[in-house]
C-alpha atoms as a PDB file:
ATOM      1  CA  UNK A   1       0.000   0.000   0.000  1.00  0.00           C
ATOM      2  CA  UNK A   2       1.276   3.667  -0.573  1.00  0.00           C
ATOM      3  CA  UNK A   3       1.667   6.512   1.843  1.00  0.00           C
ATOM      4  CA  UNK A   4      -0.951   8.585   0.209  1.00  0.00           C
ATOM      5  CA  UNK A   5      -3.185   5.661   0.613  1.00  0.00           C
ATOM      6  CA  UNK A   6      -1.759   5.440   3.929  1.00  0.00           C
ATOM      7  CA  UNK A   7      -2.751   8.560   4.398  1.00  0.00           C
ATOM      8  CA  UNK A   8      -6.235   8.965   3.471  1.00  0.00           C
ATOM      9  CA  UNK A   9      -6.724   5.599   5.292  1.00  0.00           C
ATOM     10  CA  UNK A  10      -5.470   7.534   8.783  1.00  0.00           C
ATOM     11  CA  UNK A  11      -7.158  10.772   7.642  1.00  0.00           C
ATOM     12  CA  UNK A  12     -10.601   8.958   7.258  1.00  0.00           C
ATOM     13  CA  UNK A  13     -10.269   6.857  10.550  1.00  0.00           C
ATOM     14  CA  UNK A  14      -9.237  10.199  12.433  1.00  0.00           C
ATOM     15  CA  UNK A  15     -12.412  11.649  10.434  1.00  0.00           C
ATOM     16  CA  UNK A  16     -14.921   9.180  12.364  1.00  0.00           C
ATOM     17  CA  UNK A  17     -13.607  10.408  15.809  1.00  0.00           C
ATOM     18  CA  UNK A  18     -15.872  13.067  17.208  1.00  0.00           C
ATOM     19  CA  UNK A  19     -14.641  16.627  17.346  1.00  0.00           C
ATOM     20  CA  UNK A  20     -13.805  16.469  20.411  1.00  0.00           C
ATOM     21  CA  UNK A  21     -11.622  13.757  20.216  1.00  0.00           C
ATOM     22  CA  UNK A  22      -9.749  15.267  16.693  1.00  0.00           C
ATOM     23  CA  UNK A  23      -9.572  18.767  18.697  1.00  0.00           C
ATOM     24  CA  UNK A  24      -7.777  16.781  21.689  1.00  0.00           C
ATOM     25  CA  UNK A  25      -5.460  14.417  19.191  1.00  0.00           C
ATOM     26  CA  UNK A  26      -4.451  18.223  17.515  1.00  0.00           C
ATOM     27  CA  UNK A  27      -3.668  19.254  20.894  1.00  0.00           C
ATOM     28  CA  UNK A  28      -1.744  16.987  21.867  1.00  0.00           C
ATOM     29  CA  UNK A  29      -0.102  16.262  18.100  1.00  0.00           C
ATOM     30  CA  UNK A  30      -0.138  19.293  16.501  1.00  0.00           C
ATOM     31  CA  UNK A  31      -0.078  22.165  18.859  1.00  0.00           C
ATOM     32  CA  UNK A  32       2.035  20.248  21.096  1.00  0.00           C
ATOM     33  CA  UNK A  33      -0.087  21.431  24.282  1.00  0.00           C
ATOM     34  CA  UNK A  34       0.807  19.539  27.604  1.00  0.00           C
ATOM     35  CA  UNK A  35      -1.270  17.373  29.045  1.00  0.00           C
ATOM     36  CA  UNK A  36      -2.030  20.038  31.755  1.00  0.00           C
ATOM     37  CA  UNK A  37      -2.924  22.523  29.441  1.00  0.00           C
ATOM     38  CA  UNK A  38      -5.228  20.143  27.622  1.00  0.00           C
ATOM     39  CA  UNK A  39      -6.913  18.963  30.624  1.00  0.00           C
ATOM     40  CA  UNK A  40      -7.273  23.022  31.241  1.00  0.00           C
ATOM     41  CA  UNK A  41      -8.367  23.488  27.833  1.00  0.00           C
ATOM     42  CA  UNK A  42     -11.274  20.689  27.082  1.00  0.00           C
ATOM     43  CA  UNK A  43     -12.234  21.101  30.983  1.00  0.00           C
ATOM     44  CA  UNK A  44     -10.537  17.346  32.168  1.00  0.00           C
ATOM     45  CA  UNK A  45     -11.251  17.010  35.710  1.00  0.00           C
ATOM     46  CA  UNK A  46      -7.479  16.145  35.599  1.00  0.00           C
ATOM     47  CA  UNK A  47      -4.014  15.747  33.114  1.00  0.00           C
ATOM     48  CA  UNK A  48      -4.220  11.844  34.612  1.00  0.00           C
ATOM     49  CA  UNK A  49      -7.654  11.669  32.627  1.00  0.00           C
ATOM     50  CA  UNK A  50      -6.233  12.919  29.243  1.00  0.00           C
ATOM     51  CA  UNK A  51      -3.229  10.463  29.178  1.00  0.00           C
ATOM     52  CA  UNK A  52      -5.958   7.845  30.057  1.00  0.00           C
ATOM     53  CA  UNK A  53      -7.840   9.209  26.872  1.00  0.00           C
ATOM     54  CA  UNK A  54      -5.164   9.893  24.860  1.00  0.00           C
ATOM     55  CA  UNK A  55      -3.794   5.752  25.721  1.00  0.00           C
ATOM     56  CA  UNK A  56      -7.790   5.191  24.050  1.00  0.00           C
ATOM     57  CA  UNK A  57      -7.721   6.876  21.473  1.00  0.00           C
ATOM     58  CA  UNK A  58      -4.142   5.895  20.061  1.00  0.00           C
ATOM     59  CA  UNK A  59      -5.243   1.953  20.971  1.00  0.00           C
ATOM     60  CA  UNK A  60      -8.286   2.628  18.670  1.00  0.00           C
ATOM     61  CA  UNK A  61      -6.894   3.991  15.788  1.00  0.00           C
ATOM     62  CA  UNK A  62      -4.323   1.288  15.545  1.00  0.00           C
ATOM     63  CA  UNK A  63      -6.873  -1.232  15.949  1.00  0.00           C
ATOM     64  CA  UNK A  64      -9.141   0.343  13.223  1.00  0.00           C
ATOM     65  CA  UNK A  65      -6.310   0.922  10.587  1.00  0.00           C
ATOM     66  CA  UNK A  66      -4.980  -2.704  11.503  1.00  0.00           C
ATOM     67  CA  UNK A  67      -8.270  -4.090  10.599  1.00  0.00           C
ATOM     68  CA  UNK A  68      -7.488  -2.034   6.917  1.00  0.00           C
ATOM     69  CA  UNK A  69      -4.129  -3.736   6.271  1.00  0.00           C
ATOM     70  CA  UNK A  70      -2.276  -0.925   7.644  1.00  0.00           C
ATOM     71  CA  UNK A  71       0.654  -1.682  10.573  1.00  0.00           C
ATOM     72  CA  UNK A  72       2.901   1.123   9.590  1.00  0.00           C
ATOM     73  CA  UNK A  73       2.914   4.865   8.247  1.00  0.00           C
END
């Protein structure tokens, strides 16, 4: 499989998370916001609860782009 197919594979898996799952993932990922500043952010109760949600969410997505063929990016 290519990387742009790859990509569009992780794109469209990301796309089924809800938004407020994508806007924690960006950030996290993209923003590179602390886990404080997160749990601050999207109103966690506390930065423990974001690493456990974070730990979910990355389990997930490897699960549902396993279960397309895809093991590596």
């Amino acid at each position: 499989m290519c990387i742009r197919d790859r990509l569009r594979a992780l794109e469209e898996t990301v796309g089924d998370l809800s938004a407020r799952d994508q806007l924690l993932l960006t950030l996290r990922f993209v923003d590179n916001l602390s886990v404080r500043e997160i749990a601050r952010v999207l109103s966690f109760s506390s930065p423990f609860q974001v690493y456990r949600r974070l730990d979910k969410l990355l389990r997930d997505l490897r699960r549902s782009l396993a279960c397309r063929g895809i093991t590596e990016l």
